[in-house]
N, C-alpha and C. Protein backbone atom coordinates (compact mmCIF):
# COMPACT_ATOMS: atom_id res chain seq x y z
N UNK A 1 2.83 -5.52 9.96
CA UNK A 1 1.53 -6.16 10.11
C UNK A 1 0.81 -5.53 11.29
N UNK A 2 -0.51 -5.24 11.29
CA UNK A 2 -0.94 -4.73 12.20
C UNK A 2 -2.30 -5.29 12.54
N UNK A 3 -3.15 -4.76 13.34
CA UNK A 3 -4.42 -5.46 14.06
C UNK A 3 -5.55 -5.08 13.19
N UNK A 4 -6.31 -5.84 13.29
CA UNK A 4 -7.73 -5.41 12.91
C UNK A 4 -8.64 -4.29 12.65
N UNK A 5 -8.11 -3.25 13.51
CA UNK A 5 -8.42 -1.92 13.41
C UNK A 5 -7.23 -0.89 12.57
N UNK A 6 -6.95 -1.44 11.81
CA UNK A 6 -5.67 -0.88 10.88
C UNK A 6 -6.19 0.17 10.01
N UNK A 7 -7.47 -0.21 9.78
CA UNK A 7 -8.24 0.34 8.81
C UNK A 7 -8.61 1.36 8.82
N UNK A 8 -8.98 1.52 9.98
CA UNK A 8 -9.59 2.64 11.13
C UNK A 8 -8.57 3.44 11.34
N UNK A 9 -7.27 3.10 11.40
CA UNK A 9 -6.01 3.92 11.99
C UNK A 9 -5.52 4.64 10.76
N UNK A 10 -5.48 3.72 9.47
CA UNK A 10 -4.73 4.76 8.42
C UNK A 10 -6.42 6.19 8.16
N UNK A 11 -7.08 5.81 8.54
CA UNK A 11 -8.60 6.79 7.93
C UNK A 11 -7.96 7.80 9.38
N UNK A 12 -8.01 7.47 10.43
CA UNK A 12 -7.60 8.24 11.68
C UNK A 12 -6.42 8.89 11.41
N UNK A 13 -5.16 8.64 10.99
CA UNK A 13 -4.31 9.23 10.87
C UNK A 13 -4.28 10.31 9.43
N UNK A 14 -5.09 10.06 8.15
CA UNK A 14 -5.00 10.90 7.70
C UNK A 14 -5.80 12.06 7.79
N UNK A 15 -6.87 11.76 8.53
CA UNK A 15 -7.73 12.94 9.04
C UNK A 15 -6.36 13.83 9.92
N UNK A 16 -5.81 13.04 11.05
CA UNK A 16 -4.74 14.00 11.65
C UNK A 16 -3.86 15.14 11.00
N UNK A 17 -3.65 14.17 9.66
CA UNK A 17 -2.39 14.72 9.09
C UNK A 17 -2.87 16.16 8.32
N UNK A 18 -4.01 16.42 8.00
CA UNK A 18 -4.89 17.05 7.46
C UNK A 18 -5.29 18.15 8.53
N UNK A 19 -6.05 17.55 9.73
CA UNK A 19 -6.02 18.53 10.52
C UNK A 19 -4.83 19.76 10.70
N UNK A 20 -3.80 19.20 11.48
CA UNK A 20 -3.05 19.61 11.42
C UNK A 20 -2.29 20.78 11.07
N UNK A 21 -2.24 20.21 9.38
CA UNK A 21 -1.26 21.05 8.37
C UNK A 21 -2.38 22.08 8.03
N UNK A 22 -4.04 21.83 7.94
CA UNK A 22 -4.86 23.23 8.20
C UNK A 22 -4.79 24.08 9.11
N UNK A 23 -4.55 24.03 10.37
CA UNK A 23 -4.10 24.56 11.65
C UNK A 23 -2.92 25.88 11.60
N UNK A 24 -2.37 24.97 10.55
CA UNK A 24 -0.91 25.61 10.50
C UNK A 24 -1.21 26.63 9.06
N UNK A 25 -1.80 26.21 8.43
CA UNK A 25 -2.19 27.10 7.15
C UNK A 25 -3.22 27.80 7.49
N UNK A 26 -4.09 27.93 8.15
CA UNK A 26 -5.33 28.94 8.93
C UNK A 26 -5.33 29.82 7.70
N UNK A 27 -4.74 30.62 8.40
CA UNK A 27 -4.64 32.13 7.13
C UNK A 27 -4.78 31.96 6.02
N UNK A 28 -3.96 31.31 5.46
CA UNK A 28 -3.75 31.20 3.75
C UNK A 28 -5.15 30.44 3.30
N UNK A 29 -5.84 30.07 4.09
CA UNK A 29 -6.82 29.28 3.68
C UNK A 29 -8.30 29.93 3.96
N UNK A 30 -8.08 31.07 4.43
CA UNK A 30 -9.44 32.09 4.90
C UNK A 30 -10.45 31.76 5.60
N UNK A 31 -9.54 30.73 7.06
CA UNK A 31 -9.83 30.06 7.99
C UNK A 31 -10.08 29.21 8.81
N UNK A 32 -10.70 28.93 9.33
CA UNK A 32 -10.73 27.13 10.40
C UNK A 32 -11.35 26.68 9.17
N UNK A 33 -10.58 24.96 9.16
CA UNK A 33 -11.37 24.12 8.10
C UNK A 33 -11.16 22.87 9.09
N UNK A 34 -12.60 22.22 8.90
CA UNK A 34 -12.88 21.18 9.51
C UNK A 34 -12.90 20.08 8.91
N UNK A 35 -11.90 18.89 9.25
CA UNK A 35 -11.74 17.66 8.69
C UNK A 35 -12.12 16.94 9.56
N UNK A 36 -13.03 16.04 8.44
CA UNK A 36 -12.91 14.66 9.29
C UNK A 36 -13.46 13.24 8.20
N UNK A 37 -13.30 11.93 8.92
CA UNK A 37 -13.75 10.70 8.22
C UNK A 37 -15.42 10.64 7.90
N UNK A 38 -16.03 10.57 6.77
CA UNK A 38 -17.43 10.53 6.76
C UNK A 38 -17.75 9.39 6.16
N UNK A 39 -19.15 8.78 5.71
CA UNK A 39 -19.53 7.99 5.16
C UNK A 39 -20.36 8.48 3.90
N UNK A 40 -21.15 7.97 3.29
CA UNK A 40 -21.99 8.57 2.23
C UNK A 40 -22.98 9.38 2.44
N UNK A 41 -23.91 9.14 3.22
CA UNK A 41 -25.18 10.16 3.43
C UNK A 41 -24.34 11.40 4.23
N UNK A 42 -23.27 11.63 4.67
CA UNK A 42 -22.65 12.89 5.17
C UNK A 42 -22.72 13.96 4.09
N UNK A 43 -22.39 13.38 2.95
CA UNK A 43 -21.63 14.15 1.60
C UNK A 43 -23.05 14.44 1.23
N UNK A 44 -24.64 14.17 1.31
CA UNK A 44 -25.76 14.85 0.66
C UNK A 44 -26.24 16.11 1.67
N UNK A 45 -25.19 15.79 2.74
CA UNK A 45 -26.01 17.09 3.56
C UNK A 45 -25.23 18.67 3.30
N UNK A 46 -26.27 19.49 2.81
CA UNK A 46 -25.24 21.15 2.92
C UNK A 46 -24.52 21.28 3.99
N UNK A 47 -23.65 21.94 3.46
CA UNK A 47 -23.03 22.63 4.62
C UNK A 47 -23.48 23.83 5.33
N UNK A 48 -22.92 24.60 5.96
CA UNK A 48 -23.69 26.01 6.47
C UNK A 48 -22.44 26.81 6.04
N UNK A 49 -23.14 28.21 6.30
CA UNK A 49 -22.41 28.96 5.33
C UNK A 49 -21.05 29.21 6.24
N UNK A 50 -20.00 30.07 4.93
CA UNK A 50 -18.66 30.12 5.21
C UNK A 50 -17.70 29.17 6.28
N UNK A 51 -18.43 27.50 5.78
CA UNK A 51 -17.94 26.60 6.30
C UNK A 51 -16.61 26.30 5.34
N UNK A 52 -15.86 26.07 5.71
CA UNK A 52 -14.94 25.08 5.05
C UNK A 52 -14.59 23.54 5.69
N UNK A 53 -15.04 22.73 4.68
CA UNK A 53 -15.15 21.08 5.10
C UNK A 53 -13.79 20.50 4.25
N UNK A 54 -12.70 19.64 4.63
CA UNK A 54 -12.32 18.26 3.98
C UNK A 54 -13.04 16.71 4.51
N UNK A 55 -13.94 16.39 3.60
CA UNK A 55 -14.04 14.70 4.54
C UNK A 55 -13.37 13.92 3.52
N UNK A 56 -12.81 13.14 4.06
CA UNK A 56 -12.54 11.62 4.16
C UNK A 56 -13.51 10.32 4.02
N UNK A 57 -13.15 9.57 3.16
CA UNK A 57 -14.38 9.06 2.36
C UNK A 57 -14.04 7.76 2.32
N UNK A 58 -13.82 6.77 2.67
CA UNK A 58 -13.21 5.20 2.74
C UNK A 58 -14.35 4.76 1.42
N UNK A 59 -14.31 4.69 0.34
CA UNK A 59 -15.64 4.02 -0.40
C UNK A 59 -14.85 2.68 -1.45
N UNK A 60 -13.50 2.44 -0.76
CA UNK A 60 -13.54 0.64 -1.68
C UNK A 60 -12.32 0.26 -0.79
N UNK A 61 -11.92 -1.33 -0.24
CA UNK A 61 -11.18 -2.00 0.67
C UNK A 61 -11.10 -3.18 -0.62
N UNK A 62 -9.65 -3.16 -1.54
CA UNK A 62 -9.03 -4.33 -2.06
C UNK A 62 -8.07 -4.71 -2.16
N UNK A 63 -7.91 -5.95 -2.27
CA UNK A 63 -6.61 -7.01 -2.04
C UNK A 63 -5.25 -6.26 -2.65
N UNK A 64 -4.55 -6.29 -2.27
CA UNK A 64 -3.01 -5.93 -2.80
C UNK A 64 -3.10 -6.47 -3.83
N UNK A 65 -2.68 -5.80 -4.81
CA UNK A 65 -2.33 -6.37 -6.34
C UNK A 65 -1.48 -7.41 -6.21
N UNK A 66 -0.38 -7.24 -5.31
CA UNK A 66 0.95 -7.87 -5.56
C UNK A 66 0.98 -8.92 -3.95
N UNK A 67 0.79 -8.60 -3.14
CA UNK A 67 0.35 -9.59 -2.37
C UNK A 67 -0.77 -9.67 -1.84
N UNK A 68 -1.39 -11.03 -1.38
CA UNK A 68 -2.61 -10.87 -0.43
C UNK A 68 -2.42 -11.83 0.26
N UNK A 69 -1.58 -11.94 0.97
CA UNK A 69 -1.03 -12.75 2.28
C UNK A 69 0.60 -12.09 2.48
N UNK A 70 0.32 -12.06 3.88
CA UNK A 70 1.51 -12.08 4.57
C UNK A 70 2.40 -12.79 5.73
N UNK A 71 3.30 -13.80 5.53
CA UNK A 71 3.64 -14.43 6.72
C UNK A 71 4.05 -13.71 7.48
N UNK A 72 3.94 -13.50 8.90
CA UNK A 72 4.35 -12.92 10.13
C UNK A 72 5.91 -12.80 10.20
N UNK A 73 6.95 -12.39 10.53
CA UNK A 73 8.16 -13.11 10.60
C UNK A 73 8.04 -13.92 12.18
N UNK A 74 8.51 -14.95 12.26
CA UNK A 74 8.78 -15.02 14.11
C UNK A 74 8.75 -14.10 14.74
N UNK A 75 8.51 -14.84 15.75
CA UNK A 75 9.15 -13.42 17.43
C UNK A 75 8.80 -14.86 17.98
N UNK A 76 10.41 -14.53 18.83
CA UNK A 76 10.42 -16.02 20.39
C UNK A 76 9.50 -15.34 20.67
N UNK A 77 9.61 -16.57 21.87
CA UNK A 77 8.18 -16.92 23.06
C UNK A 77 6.44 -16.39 22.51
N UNK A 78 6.35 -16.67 21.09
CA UNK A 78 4.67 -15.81 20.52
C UNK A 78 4.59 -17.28 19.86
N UNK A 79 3.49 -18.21 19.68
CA UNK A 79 3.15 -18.69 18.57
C UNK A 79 2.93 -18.53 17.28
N UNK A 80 3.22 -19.54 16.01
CA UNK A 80 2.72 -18.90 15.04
C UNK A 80 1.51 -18.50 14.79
N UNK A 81 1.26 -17.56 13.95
CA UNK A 81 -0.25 -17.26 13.31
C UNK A 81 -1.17 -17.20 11.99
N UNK A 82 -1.49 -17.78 11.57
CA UNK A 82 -1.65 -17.93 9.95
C UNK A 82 -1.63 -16.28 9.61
N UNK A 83 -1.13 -16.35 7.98
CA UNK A 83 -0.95 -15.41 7.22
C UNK A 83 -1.35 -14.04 7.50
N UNK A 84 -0.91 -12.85 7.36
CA UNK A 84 -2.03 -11.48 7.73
C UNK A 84 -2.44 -11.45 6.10
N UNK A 85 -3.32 -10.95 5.86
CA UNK A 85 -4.41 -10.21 5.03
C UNK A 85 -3.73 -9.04 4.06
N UNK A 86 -2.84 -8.79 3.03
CA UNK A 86 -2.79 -7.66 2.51
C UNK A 86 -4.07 -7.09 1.74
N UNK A 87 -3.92 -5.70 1.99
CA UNK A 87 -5.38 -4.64 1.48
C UNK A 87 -4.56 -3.69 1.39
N UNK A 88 -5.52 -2.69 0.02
CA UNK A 88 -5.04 -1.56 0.05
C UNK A 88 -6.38 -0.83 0.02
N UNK A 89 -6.39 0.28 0.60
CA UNK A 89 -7.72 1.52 0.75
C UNK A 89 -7.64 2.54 -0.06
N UNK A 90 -9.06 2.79 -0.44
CA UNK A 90 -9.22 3.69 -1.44
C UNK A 90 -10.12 4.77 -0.91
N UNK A 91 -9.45 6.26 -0.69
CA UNK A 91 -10.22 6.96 -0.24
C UNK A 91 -10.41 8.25 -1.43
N UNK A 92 -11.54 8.98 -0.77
CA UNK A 92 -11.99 10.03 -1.76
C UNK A 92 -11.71 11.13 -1.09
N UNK A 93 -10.92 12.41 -0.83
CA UNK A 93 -10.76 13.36 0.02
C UNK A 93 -11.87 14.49 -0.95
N UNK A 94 -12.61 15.12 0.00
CA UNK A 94 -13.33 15.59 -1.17
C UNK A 94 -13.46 17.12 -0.11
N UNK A 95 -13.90 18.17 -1.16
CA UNK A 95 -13.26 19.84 -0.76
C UNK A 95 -14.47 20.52 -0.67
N UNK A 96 -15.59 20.89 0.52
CA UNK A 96 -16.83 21.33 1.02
C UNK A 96 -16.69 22.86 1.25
N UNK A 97 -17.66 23.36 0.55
CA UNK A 97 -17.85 24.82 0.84
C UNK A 97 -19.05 25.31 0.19
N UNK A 98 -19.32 26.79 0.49
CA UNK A 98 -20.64 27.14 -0.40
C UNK A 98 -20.17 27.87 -1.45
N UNK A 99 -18.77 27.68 -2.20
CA UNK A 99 -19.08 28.66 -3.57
C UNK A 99 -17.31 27.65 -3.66
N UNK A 100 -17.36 27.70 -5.33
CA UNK A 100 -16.91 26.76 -6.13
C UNK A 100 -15.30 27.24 -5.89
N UNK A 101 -14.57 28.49 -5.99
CA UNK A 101 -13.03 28.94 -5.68
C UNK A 101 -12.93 28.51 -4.44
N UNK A 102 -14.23 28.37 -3.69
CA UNK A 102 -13.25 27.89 -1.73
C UNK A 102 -13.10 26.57 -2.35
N UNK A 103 -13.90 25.96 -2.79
CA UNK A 103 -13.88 24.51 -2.89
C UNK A 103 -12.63 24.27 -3.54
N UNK A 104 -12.01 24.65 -4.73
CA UNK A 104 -10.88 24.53 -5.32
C UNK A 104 -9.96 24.82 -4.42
N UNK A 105 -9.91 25.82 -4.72
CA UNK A 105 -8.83 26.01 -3.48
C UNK A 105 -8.53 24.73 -2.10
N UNK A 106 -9.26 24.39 -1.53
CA UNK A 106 -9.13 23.71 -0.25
C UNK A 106 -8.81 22.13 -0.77
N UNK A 107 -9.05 22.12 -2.07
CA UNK A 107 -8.87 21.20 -2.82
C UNK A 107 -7.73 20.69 -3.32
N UNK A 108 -6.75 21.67 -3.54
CA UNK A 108 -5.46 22.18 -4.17
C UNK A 108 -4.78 22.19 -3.08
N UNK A 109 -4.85 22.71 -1.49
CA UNK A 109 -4.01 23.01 -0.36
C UNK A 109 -4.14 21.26 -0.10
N UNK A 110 -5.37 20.41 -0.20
CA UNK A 110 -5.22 19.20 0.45
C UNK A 110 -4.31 18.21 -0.68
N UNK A 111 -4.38 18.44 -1.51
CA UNK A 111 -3.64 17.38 -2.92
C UNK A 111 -2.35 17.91 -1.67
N UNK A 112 -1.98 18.81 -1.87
CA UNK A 112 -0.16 19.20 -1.63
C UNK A 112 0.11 18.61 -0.22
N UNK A 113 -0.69 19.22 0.65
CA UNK A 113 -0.50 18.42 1.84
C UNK A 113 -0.15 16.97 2.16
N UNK A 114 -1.00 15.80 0.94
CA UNK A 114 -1.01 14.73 1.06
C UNK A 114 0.06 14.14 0.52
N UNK A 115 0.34 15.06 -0.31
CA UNK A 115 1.60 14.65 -1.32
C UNK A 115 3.27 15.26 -0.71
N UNK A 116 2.61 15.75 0.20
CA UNK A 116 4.20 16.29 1.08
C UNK A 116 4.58 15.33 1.91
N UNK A 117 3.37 14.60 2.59
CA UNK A 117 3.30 13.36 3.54
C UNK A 117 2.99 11.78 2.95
N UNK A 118 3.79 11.42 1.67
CA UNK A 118 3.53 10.46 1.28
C UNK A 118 3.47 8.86 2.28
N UNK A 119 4.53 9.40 3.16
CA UNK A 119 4.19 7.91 4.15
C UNK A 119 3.84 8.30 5.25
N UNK A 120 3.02 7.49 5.85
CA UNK A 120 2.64 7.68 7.15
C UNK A 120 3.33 6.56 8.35
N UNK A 121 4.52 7.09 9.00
CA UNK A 121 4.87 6.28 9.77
C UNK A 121 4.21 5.79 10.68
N UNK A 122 4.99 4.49 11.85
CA UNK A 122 3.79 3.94 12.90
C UNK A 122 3.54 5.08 14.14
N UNK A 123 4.41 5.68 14.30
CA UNK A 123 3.98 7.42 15.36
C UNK A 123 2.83 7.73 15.32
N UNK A 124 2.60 8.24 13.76
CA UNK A 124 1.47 8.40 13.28
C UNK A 124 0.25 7.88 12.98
N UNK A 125 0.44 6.93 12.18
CA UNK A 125 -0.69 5.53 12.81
C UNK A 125 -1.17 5.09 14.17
N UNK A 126 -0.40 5.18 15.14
CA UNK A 126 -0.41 4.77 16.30
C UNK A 126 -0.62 5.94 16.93
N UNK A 127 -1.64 6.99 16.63
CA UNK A 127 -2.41 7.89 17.28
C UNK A 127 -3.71 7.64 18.24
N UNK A 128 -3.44 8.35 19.39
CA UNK A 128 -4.67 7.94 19.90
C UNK A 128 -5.28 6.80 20.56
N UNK A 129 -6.18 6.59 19.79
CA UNK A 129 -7.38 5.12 20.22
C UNK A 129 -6.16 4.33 19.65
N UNK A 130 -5.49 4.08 19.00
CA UNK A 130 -4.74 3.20 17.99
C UNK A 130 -3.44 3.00 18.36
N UNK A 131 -3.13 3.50 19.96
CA UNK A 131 -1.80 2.90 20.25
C UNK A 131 -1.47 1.38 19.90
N UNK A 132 -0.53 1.33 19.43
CA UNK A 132 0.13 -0.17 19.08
C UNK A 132 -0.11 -0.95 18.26
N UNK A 133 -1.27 -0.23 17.61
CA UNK A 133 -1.93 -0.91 16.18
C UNK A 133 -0.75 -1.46 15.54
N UNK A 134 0.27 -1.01 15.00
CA UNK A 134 1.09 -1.27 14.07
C UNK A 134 2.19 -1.17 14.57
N UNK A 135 3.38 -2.15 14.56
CA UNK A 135 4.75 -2.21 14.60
C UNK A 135 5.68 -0.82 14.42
N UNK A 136 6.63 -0.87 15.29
CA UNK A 136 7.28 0.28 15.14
C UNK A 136 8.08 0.58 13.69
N UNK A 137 8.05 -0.46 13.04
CA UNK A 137 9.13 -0.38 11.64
C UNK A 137 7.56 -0.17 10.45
N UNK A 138 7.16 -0.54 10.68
CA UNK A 138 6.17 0.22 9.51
C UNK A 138 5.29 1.44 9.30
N UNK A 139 5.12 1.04 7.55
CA UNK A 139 4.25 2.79 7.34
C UNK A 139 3.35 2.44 6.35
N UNK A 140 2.64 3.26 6.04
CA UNK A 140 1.61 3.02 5.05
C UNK A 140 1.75 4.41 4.18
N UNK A 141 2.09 3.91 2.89
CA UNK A 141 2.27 4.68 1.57
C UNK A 141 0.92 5.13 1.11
N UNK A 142 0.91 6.36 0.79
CA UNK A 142 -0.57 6.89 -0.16
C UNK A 142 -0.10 7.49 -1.35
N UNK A 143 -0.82 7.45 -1.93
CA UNK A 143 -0.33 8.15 -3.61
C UNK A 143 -1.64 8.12 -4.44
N UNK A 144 -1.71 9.73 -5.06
CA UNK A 144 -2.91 10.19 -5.64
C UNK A 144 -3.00 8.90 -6.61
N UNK A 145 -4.44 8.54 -6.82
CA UNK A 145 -4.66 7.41 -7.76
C UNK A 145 -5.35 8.19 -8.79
N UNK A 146 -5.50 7.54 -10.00
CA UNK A 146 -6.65 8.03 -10.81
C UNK A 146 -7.58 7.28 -11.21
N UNK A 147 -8.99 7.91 -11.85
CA UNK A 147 -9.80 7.25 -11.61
C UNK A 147 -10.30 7.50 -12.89
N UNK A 148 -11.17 6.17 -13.70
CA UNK A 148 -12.11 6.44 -15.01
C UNK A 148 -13.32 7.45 -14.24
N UNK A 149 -13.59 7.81 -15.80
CA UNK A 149 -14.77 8.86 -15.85
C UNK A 149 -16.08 7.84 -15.01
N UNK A 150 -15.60 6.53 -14.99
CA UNK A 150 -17.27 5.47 -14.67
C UNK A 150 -16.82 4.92 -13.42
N UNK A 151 -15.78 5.23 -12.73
CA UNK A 151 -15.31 4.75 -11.66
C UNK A 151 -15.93 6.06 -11.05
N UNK A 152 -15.75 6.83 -10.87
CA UNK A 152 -16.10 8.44 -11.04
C UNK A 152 -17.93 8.39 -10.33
N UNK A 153 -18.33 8.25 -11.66
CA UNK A 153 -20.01 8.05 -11.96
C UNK A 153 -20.43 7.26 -10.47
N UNK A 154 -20.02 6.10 -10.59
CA UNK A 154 -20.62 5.12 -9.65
C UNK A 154 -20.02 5.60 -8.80
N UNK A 155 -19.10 6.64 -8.03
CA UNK A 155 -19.01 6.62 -6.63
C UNK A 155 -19.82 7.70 -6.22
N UNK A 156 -20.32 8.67 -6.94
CA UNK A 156 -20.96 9.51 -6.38
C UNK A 156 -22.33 9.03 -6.94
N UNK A 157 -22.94 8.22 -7.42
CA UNK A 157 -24.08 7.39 -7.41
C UNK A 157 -24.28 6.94 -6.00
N UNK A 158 -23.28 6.73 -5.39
CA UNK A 158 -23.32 5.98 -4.05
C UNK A 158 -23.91 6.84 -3.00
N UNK A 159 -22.66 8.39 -3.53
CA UNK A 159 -23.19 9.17 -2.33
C UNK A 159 -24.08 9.68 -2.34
N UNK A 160 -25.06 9.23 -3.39
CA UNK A 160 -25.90 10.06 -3.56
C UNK A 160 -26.38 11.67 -3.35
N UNK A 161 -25.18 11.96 -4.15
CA UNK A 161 -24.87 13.51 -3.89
C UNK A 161 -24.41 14.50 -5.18
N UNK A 162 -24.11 15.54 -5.37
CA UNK A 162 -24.03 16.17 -6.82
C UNK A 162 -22.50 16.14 -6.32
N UNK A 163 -22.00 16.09 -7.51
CA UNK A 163 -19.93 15.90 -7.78
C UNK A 163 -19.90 16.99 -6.89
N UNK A 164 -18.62 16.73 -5.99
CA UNK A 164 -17.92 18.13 -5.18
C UNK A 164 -16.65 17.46 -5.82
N UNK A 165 -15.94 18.42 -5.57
CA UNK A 165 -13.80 18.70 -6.29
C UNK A 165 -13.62 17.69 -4.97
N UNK A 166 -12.90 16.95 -5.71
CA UNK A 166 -12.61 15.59 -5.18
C UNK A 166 -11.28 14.90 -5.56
N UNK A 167 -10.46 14.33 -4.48
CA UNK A 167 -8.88 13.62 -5.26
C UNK A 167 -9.69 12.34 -5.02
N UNK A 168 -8.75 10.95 -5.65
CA UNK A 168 -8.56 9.66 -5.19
C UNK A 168 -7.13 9.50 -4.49
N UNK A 169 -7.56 8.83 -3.58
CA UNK A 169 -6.20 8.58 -2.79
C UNK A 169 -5.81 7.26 -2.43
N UNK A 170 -5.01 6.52 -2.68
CA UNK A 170 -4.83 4.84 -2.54
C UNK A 170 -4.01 4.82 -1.28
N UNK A 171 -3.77 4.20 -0.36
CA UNK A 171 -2.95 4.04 0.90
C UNK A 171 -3.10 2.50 0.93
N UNK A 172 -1.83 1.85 0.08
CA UNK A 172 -1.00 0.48 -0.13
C UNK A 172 -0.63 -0.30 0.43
N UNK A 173 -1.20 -1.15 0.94
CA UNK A 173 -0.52 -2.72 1.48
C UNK A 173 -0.31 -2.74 2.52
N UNK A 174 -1.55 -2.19 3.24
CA UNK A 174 -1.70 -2.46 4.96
C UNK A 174 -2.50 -4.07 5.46
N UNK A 175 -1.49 -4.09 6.30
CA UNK A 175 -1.35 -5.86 6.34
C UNK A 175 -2.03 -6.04 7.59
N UNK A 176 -3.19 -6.76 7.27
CA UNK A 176 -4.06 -7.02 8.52
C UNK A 176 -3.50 -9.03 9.34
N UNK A 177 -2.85 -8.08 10.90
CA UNK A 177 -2.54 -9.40 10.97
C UNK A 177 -3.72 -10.92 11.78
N UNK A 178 -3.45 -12.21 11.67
CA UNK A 178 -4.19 -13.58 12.06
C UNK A 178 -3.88 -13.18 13.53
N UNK A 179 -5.31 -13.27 14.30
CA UNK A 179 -4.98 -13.40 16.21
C UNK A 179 -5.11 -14.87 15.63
N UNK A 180 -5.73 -15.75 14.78
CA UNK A 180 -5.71 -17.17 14.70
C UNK A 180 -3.88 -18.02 15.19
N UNK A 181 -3.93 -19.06 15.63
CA UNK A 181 -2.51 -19.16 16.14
C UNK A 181 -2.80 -20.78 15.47
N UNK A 182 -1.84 -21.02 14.58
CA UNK A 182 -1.17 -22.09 14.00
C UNK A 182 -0.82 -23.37 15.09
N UNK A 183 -1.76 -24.53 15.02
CA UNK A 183 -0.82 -25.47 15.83
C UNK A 183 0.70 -26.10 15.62
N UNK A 184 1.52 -26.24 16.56
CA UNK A 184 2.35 -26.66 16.37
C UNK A 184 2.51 -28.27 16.89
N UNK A 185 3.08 -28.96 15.67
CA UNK A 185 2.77 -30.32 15.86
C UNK A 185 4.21 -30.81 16.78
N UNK A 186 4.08 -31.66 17.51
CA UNK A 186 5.72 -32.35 17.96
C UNK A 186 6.57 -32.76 17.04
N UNK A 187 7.82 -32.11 17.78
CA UNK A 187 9.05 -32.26 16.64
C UNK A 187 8.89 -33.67 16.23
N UNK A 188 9.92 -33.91 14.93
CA UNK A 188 10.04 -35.21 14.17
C UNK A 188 11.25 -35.73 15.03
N UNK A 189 10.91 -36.83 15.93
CA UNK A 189 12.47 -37.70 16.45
C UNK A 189 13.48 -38.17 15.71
N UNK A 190 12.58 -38.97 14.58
CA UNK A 190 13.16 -40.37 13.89
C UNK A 190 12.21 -40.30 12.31
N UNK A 191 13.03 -40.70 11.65
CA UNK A 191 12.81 -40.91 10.01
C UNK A 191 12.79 -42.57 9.60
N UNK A 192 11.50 -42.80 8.97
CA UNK A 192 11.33 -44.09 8.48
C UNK A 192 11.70 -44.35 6.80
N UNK A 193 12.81 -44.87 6.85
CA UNK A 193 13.56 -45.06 5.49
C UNK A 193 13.06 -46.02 4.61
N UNK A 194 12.31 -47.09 5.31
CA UNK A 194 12.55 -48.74 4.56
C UNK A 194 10.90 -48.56 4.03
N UNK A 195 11.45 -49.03 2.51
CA UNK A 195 10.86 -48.95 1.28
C UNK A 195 10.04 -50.24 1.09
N UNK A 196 8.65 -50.26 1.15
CA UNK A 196 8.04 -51.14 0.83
C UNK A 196 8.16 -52.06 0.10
N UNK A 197 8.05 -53.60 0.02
CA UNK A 197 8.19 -54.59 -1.17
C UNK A 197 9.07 -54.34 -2.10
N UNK A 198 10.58 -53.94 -1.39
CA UNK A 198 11.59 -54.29 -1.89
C UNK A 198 12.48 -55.87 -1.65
């Protein structure tokens, strides 16, 4: 279970993970490629030439299929806290350049990348601005999703932008935890047994 800014940390950490493994691929990739988290009006602007872009695209936040609550486990000396929040994020990694083989290509190096790093431990999450976001025993799973042809339509309706080579990427059941704290009522002393109008 993690804090409020969880959201922010798995989008932060996969930009890292991305950075990174481009860094290390330089060459094979016919040079610096610049990643990062964008929003929609990012994706209508050109690029400049012999750029190579990956952005990161957060465009839907929904409930865990399978849960959407999570009880905390204890920890002495902490109060309880009502339920955390399960969500899973849906991102669009999408592959920027000025001619259609860079775009594939950078497209093809990021699928593999993401798919080499299916979990993202809390090390990793807990980059940066995001120390302590998340517990040391957890991770957040991603796995290429797929998408209808009209799921498709309407997201780049959004970005109001012409289709670029694009994955879906789901990152599963990040558990936003309650700062709300549960009262605790005084223990029960004594039990009242005797049965009315008997």
């Amino acid at each position: 279970m993690a804090r409020f800014d969880a959201v922010a940390a798995v989008s932060s950490a996969l930009m890292g993970l991305l950075d990174a493994a481009a860094r290390v691929d330089q060459t094979q990739l016919g040079g610096a490629v610049t990643v990062s988290v964008v929003s929609p009006p990012a994706l209508a602007v050109a690029v400049p030439a012999n750029t190579r872009q990956l952005a990161i695209w957060l465009y839907r936040v929904s409930p865990n299929a399978n849960r959407r609550q999570v009880t905390p486990p204890p920890r002495p000396n902490e109060p309880k806290r009502l339920p955390g929040t399960a969500v899973d994020l849906h991102y669009l990694v999408v592959a920027r350049a000025n001619d259609a083989i860079t775009q594939q290509r950078l497209l093809g190096w990021a699928i593999r990348a993401l798919e080499d790093h299916p979990s993202l431990p809390s090390a990793v999450l807990n980059n940066g601005a995001f120390a302590d976001c998340f517990r040391g025993d957890e991770t957040v799973e991603t796995t290429l999703e797929p998408l209808t042809g009209q799921e498709e339509n309407d997201i780049w309706q959004v970005a109001q932008s012409a289709r670029l080579p694009s994955a879906s990427y789901l990152a599963r059941m990040v558990v936003l935890d309650s700062r709300r704290e549960l009262p605790d009522g005084p223990p029960v002393v004594e039990r009242d047994l005797d049965m009315a109008g008997v």
